[in-house]
Structures are given as C-alpha cells and as structure tokens.
Protein backbone atom coordinates (compact mmCIF):
# COMPACT_ATOMS: atom_id res chain seq x y z
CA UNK A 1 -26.35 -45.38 24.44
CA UNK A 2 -29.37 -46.40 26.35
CA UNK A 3 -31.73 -49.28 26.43
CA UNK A 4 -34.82 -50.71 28.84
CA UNK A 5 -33.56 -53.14 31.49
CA UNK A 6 -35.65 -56.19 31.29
CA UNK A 7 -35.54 -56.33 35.18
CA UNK A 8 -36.25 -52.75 36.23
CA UNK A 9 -38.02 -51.15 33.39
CA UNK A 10 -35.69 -48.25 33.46
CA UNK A 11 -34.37 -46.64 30.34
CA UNK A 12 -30.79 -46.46 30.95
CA UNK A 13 -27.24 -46.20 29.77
CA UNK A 14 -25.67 -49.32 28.75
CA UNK A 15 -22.26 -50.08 27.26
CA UNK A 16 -21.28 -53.14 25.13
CA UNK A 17 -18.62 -55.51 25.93
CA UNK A 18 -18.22 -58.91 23.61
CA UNK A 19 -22.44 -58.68 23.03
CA UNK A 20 -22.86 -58.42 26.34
CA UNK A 21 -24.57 -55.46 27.61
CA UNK A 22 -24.18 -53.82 31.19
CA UNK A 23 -26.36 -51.44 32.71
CA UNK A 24 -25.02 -48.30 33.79
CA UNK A 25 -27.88 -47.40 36.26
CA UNK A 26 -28.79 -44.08 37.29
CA UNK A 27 -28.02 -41.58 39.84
CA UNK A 28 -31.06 -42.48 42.07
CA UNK A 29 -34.18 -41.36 39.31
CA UNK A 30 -35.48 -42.79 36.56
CA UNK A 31 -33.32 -42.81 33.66
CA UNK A 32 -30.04 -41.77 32.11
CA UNK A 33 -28.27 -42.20 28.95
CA UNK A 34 -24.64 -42.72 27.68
CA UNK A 35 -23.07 -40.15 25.12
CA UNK A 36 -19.41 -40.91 25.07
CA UNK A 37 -16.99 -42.82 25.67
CA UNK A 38 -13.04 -42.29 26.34
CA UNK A 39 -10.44 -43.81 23.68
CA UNK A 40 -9.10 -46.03 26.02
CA UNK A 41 -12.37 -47.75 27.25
CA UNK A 42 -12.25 -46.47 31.01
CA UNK A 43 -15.12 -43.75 30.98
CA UNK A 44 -18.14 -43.44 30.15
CA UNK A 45 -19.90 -40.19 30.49
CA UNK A 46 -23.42 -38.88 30.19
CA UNK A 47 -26.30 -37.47 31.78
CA UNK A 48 -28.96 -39.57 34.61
CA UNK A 49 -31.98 -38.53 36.50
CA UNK A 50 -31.45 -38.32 40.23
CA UNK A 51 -33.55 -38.69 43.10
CA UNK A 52 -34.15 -35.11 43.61
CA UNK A 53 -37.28 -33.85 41.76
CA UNK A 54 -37.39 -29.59 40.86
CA UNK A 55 -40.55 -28.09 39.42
CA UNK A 56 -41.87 -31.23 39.05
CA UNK A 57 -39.09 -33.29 37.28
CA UNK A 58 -36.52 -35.28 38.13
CA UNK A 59 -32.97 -33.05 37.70
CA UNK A 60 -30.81 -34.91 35.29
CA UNK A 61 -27.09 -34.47 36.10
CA UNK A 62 -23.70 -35.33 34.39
CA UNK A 63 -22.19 -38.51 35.38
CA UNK A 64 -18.54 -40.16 34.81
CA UNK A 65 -19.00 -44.00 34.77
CA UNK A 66 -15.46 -45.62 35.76
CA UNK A 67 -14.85 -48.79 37.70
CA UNK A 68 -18.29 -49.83 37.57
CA UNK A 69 -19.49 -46.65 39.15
CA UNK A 70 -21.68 -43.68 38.47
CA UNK A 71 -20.42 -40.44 39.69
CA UNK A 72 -22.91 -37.38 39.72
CA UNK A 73 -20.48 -34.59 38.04
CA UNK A 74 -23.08 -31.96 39.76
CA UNK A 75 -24.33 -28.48 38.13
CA UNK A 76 -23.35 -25.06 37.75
CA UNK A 77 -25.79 -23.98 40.29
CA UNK A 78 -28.47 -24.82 38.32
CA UNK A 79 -30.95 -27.82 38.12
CA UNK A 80 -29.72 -29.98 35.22
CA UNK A 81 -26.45 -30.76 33.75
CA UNK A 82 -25.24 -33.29 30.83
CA UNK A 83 -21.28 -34.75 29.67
CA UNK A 84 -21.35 -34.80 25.82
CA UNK A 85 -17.11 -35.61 25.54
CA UNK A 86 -14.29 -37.31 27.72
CA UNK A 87 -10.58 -37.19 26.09
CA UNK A 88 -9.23 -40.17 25.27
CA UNK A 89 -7.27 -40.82 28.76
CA UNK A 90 -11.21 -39.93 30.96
CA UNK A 91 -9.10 -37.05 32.08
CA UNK A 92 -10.84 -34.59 30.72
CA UNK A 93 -15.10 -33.69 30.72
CA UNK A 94 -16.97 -31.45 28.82
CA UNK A 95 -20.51 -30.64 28.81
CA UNK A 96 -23.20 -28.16 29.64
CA UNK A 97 -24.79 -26.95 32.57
CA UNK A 98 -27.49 -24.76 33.92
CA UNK A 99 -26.48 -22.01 35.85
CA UNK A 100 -27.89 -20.36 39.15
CA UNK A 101 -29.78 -18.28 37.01
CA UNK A 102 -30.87 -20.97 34.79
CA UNK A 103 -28.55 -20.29 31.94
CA UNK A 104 -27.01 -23.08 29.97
CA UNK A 105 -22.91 -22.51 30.02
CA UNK A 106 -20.31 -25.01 28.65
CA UNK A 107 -18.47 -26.47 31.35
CA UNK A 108 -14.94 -28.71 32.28
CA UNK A 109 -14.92 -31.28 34.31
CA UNK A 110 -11.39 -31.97 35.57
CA UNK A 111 -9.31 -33.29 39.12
CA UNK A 112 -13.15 -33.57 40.75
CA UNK A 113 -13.43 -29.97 39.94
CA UNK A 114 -16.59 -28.39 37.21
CA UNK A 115 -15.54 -25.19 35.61
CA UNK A 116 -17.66 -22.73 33.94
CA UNK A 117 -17.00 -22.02 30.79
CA UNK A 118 -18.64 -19.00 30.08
CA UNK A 119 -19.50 -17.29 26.74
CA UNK A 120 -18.94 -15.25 23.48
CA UNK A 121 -20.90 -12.42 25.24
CA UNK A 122 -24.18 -14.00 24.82
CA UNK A 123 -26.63 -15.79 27.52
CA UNK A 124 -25.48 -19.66 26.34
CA UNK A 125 -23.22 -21.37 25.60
CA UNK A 126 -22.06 -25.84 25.11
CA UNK A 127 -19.29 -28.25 25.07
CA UNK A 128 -19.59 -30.62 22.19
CA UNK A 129 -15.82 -32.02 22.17
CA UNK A 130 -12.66 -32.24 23.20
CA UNK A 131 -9.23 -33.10 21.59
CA UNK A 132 -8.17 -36.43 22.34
CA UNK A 133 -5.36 -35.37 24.49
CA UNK A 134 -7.93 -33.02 26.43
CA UNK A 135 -5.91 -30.09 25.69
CA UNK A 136 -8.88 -28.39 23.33
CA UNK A 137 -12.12 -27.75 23.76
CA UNK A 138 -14.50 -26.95 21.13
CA UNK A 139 -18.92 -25.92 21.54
CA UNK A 140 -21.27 -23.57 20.44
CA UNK A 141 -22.00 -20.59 22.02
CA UNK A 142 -24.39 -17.02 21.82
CA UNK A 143 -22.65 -14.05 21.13
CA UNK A 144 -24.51 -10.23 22.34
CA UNK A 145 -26.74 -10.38 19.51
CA UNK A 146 -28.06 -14.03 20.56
CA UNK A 147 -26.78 -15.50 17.21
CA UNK A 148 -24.61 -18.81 17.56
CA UNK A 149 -21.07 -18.95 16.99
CA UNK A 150 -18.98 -22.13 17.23
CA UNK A 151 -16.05 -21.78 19.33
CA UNK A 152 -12.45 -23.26 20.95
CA UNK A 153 -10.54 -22.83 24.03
CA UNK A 154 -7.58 -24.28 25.31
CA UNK A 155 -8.81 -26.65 28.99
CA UNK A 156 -8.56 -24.35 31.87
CA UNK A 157 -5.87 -25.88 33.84
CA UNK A 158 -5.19 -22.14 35.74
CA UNK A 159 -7.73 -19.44 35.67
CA UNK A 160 -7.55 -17.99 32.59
CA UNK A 161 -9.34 -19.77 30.06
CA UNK A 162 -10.60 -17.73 27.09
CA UNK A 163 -13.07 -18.85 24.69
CA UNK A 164 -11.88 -18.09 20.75
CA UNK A 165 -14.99 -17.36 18.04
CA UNK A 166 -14.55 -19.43 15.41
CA UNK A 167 -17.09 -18.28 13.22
CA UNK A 168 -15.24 -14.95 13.72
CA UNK A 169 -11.37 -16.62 13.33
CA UNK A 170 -12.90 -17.95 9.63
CA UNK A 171 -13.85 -14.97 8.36
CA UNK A 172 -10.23 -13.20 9.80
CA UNK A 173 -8.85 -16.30 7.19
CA UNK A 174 -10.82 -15.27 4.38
CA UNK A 175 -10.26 -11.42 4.65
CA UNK A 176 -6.41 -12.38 4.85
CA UNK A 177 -6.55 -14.36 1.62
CA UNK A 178 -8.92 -11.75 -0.42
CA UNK A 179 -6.09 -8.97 0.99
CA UNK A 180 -3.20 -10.99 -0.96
CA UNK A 181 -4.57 -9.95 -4.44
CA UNK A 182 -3.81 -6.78 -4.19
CA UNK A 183 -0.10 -8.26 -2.95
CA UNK A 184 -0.12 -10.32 -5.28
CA UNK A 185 -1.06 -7.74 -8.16
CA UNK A 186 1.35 -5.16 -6.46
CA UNK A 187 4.12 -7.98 -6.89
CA UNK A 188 3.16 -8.05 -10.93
CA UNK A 189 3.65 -4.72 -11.32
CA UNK A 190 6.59 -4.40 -10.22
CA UNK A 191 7.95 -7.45 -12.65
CA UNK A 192 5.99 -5.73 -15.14
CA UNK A 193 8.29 -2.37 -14.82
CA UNK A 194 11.57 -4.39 -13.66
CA UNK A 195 10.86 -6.34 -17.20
CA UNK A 196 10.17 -2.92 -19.26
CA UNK A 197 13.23 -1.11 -18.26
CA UNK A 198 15.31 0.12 -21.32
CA UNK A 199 17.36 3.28 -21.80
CA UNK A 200 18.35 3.56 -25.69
CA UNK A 201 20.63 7.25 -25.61
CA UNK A 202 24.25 5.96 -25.91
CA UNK A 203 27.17 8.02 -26.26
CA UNK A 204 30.40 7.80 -27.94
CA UNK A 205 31.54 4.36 -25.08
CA UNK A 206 28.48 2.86 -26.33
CA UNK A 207 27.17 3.45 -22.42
CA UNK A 208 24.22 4.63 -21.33
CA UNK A 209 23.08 5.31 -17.88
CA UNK A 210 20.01 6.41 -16.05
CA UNK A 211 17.71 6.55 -12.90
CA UNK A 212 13.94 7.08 -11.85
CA UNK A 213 11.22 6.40 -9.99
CA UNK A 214 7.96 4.88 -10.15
CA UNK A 215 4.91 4.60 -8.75
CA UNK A 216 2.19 1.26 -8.94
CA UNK A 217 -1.21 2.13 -7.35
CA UNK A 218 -4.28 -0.17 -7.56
CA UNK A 219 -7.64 1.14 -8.46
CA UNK A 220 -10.06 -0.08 -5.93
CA UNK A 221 -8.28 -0.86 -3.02
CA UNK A 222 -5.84 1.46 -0.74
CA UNK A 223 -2.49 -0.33 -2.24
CA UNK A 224 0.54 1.46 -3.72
CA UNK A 225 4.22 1.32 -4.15
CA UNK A 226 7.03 3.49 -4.77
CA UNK A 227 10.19 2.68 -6.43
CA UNK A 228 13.63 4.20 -7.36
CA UNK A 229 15.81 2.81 -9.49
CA UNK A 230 19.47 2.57 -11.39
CA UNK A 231 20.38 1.05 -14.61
CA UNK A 232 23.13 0.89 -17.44
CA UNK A 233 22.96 -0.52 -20.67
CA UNK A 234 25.48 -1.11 -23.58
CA UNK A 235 25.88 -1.17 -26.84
CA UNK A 236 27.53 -3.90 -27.93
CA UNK A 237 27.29 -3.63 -31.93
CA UNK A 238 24.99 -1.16 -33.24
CA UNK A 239 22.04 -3.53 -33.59
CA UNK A 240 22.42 -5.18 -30.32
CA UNK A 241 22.07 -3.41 -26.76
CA UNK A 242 21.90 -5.14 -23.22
CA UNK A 243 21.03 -3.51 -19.90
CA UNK A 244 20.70 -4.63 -16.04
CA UNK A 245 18.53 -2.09 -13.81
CA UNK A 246 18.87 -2.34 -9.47
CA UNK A 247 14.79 -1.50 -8.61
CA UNK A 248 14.30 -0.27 -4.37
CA UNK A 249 11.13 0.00 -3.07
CA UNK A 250 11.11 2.93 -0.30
CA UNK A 251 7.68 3.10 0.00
CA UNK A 252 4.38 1.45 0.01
CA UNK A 253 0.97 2.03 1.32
CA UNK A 254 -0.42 -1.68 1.52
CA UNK A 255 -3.71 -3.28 3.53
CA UNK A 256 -3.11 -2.67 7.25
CA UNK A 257 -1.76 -5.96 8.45
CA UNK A 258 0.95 -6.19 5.80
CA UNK A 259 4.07 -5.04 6.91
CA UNK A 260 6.02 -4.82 3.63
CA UNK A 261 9.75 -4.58 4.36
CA UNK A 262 11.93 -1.68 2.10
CA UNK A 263 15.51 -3.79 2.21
CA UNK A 264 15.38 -5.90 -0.87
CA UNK A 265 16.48 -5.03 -4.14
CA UNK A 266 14.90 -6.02 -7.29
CA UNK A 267 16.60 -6.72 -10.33
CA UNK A 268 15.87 -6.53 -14.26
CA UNK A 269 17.80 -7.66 -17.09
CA UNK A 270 17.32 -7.39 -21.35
CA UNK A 271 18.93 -7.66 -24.13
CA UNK A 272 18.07 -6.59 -27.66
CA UNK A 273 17.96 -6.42 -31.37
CA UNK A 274 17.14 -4.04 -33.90
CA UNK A 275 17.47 -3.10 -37.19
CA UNK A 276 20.18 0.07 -37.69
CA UNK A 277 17.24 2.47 -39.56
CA UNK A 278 15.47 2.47 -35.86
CA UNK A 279 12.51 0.91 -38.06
CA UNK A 280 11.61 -2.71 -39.47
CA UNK A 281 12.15 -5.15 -36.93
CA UNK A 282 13.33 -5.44 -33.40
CA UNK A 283 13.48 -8.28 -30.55
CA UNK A 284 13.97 -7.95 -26.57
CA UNK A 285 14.13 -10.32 -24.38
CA UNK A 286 14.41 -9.44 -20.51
CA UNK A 287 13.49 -11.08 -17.34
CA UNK A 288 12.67 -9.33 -14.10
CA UNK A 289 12.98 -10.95 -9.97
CA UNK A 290 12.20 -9.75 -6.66
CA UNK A 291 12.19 -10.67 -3.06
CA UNK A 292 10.20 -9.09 -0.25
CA UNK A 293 9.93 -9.94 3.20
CA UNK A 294 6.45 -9.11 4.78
CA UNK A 295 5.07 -9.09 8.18
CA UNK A 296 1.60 -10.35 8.34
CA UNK A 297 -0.97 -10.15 11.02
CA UNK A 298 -4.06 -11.39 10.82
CA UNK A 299 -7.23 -8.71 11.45
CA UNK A 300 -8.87 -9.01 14.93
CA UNK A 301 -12.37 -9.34 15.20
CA UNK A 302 -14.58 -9.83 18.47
CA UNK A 303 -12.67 -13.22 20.37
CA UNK A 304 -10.34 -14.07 17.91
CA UNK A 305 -6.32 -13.25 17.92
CA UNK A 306 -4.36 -10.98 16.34
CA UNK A 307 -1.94 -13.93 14.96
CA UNK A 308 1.26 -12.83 13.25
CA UNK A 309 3.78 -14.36 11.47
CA UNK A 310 6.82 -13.63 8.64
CA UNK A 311 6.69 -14.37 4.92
CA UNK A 312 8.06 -13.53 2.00
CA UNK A 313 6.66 -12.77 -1.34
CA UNK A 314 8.79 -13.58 -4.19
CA UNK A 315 8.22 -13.21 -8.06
CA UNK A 316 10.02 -13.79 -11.69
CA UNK A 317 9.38 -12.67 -15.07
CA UNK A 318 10.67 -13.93 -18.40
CA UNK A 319 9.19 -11.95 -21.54
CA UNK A 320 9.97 -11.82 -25.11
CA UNK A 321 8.46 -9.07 -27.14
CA UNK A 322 9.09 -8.68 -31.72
CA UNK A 323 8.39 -5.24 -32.94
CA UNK A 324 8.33 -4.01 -36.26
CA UNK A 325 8.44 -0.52 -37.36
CA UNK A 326 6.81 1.46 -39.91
CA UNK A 327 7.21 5.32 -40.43
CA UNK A 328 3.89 6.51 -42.20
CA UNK A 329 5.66 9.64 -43.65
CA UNK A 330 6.74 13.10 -42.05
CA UNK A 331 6.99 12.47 -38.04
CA UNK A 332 4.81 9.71 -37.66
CA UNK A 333 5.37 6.21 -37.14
CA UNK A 334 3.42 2.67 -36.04
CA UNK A 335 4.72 -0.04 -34.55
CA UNK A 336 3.14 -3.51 -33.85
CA UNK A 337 4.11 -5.48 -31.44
CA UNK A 338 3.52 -9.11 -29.82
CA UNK A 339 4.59 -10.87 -27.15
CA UNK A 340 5.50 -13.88 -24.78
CA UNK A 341 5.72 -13.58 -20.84
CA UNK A 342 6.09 -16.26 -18.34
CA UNK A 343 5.24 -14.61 -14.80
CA UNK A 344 5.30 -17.05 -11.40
CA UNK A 345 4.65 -15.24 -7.64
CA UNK A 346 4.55 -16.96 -4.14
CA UNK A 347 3.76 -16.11 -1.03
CA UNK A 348 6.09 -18.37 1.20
CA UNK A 349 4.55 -20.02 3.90
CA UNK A 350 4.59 -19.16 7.28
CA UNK A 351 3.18 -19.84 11.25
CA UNK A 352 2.13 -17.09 13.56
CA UNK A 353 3.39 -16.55 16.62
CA UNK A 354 2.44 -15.09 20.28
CA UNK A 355 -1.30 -16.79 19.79
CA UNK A 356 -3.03 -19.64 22.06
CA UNK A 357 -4.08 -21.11 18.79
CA UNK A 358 -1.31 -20.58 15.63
CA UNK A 359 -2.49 -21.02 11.97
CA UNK A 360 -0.01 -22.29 9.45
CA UNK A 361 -0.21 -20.87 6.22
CA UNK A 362 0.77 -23.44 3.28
CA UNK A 363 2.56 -21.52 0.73
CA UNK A 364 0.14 -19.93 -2.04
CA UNK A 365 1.74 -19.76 -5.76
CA UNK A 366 0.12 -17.96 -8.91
CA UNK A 367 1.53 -18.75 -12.24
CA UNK A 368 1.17 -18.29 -15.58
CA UNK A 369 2.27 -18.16 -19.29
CA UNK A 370 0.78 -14.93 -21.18
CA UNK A 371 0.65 -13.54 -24.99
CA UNK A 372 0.06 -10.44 -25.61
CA UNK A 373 0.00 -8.22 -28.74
CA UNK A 374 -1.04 -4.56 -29.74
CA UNK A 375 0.24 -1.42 -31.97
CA UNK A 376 2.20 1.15 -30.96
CA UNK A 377 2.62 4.70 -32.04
CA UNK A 378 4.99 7.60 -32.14
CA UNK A 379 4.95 10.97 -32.87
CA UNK A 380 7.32 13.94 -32.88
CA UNK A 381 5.77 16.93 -31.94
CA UNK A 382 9.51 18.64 -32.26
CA UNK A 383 12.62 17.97 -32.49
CA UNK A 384 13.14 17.29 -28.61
CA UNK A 385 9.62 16.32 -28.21
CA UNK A 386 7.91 12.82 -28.52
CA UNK A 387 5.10 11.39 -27.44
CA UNK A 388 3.80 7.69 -28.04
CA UNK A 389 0.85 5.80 -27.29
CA UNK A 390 0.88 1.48 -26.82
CA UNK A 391 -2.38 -0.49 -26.32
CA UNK A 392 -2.97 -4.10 -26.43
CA UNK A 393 -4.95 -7.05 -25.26
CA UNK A 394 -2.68 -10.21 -22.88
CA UNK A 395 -4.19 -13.12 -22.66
CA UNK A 396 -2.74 -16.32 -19.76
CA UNK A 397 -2.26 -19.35 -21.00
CA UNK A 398 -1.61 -22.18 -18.71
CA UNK A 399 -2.44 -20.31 -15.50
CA UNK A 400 -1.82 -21.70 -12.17
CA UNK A 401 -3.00 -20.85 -8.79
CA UNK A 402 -2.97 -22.61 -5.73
CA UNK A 403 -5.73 -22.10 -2.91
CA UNK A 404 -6.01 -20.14 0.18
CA UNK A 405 -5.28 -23.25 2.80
CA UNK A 406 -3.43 -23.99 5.79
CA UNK A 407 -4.66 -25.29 9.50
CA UNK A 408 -5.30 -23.93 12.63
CA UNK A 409 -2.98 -25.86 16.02
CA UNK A 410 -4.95 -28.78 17.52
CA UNK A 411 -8.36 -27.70 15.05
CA UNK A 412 -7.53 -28.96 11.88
CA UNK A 413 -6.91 -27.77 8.16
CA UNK A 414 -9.12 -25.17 6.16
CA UNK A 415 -9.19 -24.55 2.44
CA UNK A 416 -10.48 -21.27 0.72
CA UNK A 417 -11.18 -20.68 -2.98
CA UNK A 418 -8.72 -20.23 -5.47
CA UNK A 419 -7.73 -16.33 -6.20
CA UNK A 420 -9.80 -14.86 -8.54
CA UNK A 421 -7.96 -14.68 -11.88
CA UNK A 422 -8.89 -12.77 -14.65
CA UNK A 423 -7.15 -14.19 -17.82
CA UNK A 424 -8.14 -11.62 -20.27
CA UNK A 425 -7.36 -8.19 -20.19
CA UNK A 426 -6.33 -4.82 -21.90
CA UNK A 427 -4.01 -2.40 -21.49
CA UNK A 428 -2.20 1.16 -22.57
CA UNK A 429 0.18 3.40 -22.05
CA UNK A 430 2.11 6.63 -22.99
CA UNK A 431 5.68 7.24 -23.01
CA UNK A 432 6.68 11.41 -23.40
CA UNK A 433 10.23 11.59 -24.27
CA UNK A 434 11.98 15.04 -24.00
CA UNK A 435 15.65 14.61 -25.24
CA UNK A 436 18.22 17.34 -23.40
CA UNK A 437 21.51 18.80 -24.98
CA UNK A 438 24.66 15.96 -24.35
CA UNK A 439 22.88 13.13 -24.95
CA UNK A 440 20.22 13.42 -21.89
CA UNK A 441 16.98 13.12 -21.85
CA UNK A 442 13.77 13.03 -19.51
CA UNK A 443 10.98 10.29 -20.06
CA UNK A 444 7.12 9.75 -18.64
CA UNK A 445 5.46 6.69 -19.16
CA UNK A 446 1.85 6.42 -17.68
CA UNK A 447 0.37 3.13 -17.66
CA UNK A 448 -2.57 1.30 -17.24
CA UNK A 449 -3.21 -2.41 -17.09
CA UNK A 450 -5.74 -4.40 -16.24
CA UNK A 451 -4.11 -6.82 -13.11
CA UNK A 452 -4.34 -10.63 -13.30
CA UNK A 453 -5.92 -10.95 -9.58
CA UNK A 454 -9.96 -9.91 -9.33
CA UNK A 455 -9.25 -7.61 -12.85
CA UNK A 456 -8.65 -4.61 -10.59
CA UNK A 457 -6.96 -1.95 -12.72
CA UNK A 458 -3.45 -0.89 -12.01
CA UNK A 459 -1.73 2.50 -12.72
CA UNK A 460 1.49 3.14 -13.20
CA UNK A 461 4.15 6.60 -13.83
CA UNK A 462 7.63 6.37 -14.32
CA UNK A 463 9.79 9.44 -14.37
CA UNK A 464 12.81 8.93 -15.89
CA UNK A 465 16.27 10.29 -16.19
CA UNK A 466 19.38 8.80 -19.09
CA UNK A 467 22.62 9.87 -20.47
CA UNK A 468 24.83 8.68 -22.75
CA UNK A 469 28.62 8.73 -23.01
C-alpha cells in the first residue's frame, strides 16, 4: 500500500514487517504506491512518479522493489506505466503500459526484459494477474468493437505469445453443453427402439426372425440417426416368447463438432407373457444398452481454441409394460396399457488435446425412473392388413441430472446449469402391419415422442421385415 512519510511528506509505498513500516521511496518524483507483493516476500511491485515531468505531470512508471531497491520497470514507449501482479517466486511481472502512441497494452516483465502484450483486436488492453508459478497470465482487454473481454495467455518466454478471449472460451462451454441435449435425446431414442423391439410371427420351430431399419430425427435441431438391425425371438411355450435384437448405427447427422463413431453395436433384450386368445392380458419386460464413442471439438470463436477431446456416450434401459386386451366386436380391438421404465445416459468424461489451455470435462449423467400409461388400438382393414394407433402420457419420477462442469488448465473450474428436463410429456404412434404368404410379414411404425431434454419432439420410422419357421 501507501502511506505519508512523517519525514518527507511524500505519499509512498510502504510494506509491513512485525508493525514496522518501511518506506519504499520513489523513483525520483513525488509519490508511488505498492500493489503486490510476491508469495515468498522478495518483491514488491507497483507504480512511482519519477523525476521526469510530460505535459505537465510527473510520468509514473512500474517499479520492482527487491533488496531494498526500487527498480524503474520503464514503458512501452509511452509516458506512464504500472505492475499490478508478481508470481509467487518475483520472477514474473505483469502490468500495463502506455504505448508510443499512447495506448494502454498489458505487458510482462521478465529476465530485465518488458514485453508487449498486445490485444483482442481492440485499442487496450491490462494485466491484472498472474498464476503463482508465473506460467499464466490473465487481464482485460478491447476487442474491434471496443467492448471488454477478459482474457489469458500463457508468459511469453519465446515470441509467440497469444492472448485467449475468455469471454469468448465461456460461451464455446455453454454452446457445447446446450449441443449435448440433442445427444443426449438422440441416445434415448435409440433405448427407446432397442427396448420396443418384438417380432411375434413364429413358425412351426417356434423361431422367428427379422431385420430393419430405423430412423430417429429431432424436431428443432439438425440431429438424426440411422439404424439397421437383426433380431430372433422364441417361443418357448405358447404364452411365453423371448427375443435379443443386435441394433448398428451407420449413420447420423449430429451438431458439427460431434464426431459420432458407427462401430458399436447396441443390444436389446425382452421377454414376454400373454394370454393364448391374443386378448386379456399380457406382460413384457425388456431392457435395451448402448455404447458410442464420440469425438468432440469444441466450436471456435474469435481467440479461443478449437479444443478436442474423446468421449463416450453410454445408455441403459429397463422397462416393464401390462397390457390388456379387449376386442370390441368385428375387427376392432383396444388395448390399455401402462408402464415402468428406468432409463440412465452418460457422457464420459474427457480432456482435450493439441490446445495451450485444455478443459476437462467431468462426466455429465441424466437419469431417471418413468411411468407411463395410454390405450392402444387395432384395426384390420383386411385380412393381411392392420393398422394400430398407441398414445399416452410418461411421466419421470426420481430424475437425475448432473451439471455442465469441468475446469479449464491453470484457470480454474466452471459450472453450467443443469440440462433442461422436461418431466412430462406425450406421445403416439402407428404400427401398419402387412402379413406376406409363409409366415412373413412387413411392419411401419411411425412415432412421435416428446424427448426428456428441452421437450424437443422426436420422430421416429421403423421399417420392418420377420419370418417365422
């Protein structure tokens, strides 16, 4: 700080040792002042008038106090000049300085030697801090449009120091988080199908076999996926039936900086129950898993890094579901339904790589317990011909979901808002079942379902081919 000698009448910097104060002087004016000190007690930095006087003041320069002397740090160029942080060894100086053409820039001070910092494209720019191992240096600076920006920089050791916009690197964080719920509601469809699969036309082996492909595509944002997939279920008494399905994702159209990879398989399992009339009541229970590996790269805005780094997204679904079946005469029947489903997703977490400054991304989890119930219809239009149509509300129970966080090398941590969760919502959909000669048959289901993350709706088509034998 600074205080008033008693014996010169000077305001100047003073330190503290045991109550016992010492004045710093000045560098040949009138006053100076301390700002900082090192950790280890050695250096004292801060800005003092000198001698020399420039449109009629005195020009106040940076100084490094050490071994009971005041060193004049010197300018940019310019007139005036001040030390705002020393690292903990007095290594390292940062401050700001005017410039030859009377610009404030942020500036180094290291080895006897002042560096300009420069800018974020704007005219100014300061040094407020630096790490304590004088590796990091964070400020303030203009960008074009004059507005302020905070920003970070590694200390320029060689010649190629670049100054990082952190006002810019924050909102890169919160685009990347707001981009996982469509992941995240891309990774729920596909439980929601892997959970769904059935094929019921078994032949004389009690077999039945079958293949298709889907597609999942998200209503308000450019996200889809495409999936083929294999199954085969059995009959193993004529009310029960179990099944296991092999789901491949070959293609998906996702937000530019996820790089979803095609090489993992997801699986789906059920087994049921059901009364041998095909009407009163049924059970299924089935469970669905996948694993995908994603690279992701953060978005680049003006002076911030295109950080990436690997993850995977991984997801389970357990879901029990009672039916029972009514036929209301002729070729029409109804069919309530209500159900249980547990559903848990995670984005793994993960560093970047190739970046001056890496964030770490803790691992993000959504979770949840849901009930749902609706009715059910079906109709045969002919004999090979039927068409259905299933709505219902789902409602979470017990949700769960962790917040956008992680931290950023040598800054520190951040934390974002939860995802947006939507716990109530509705959805419908219509299965078309064409039945072929030799037990085959063709099915369409078209669904749509309001998704857990922001309420976006989801739309789904599954073309489907079985055969029994």
């Amino acid at each position: 700080g600074s205080m008033e000698s008693t014996i010169t009448r000077k305001t100047t910097a003073v330190k503290w040792v045991n109550n016992v104060p010492t004045y710093l002087g000045t560098l040949g004016g009138d006053a100076s002042t301390g700002l900082y000190i090192s950790g280890d007690g050695t250096v004292i930095v801060g800005a003092a008038n000198t001698a020399t006087v420039t449109n009629g003041n005195q020009e106040s320069h940076a100084y490094m106090y050490k071994d009971n002397q005041m060193k004049d740090l010197g300018t940019l160029g310019g007139a005036n000049s001040s030390a705002t942080g020393v690292s903990s060894d007095g290594s390292v100086i940062v401050g700001q300085a005017q410039t030859a053409d009377k610009s404030v820039h942020a500036f180094q001070y290291y080895n006897g030697e002042m560096k300009d910092l420069g800018t974020l494209g704007g005219t100014s720019s300061t040094a407020k801090t630096v790490s304590p191992d004088g590796k990091v240096i964070m400020g303030r600076s203009q960008i074009a449009d004059g507005s302020w920006h905070a920003f970070m920089c590694h200390t320029d050791f060689s010649s190629n120091n670049v100054l990082f916009d952190l006002d810019n690197t924050y909102k890169t964080l919160r685009e990347n988080g707001r981009q996982l719920n469509s992941i995240f509601n891309l990774q729920n469809m596909m439980l929601q199908r892997a959970s769904d699969h059935e094929f019921t036309e078994f032949g004389r082996s009690n077999i039945a076999l079958g293949a298709g492909l889907y597609v999942n595509t998200l209503q308000n944002l450019p996200s889809n996926l495409a999936a083929q997939y294999f199954g085969i279920a059995y009959k193993i008494r004529p009310e029960y039936r179990l099944g296991v399905f092999l789901d491949h994702n070959f293609s998906s159209h996702v937000p530019n900086n996820f790089n979803v990879s095609h090489n993992r398989l997801w699986m789906g399992a059920f087994i049921g129950w059901q009364d041998s009339d095909a009407l009163g009541s049924s059970v299924k229970v089935s469970f669905g898993y996948g694993k995908q590996k994603a690279t992701i790269t953060r978005e680049q805005l003006e002076n911030t890094e295109a950080g990436s780094g690997e993850s995977h997204f991984e997801g389970v679904a357990a879901q029990i579901e009672g039916r029972y079946g009514k036929s209301l005469g002729g070729h029409v029947r109804v069919q309530p339904f209500l159900g249980l489903q547990f559903v848990h997703i995670t984005r793994k977490e993960y560093t970047e790589n190739g970046v001056q400054f890496p964030v770490h991304y803790d691992p993000i989890d959504y979770s949840t317990g849901v009930v749902y119930l609706g009715i059910g219809s079906h109709i045969a239009l002919v004999d090979s011909l039927h068409v259905g149509i299933r709505m219902g509300m789902e409602q979470n129970f017990a949700a769960h979901t962790d917040r956008f966080s992680g931290s950023i090398a040598s800054i520190g941590n951040f934390v974002f808002e939860k995802l947006d969760v939507t716990h109530t919502r509705a959805f419908a959909e219509m299965p078309v079942n064409y039945e072929l000669p030799y037990l085959q048959s063709l099915n369409l289901i078209l669904r749509v379902n309001q998704q857990p993350l922001q309420g976006v709706m989801g739309f789904s088509s599954d073309l489907r081919y079985a055969l029994g034998f």
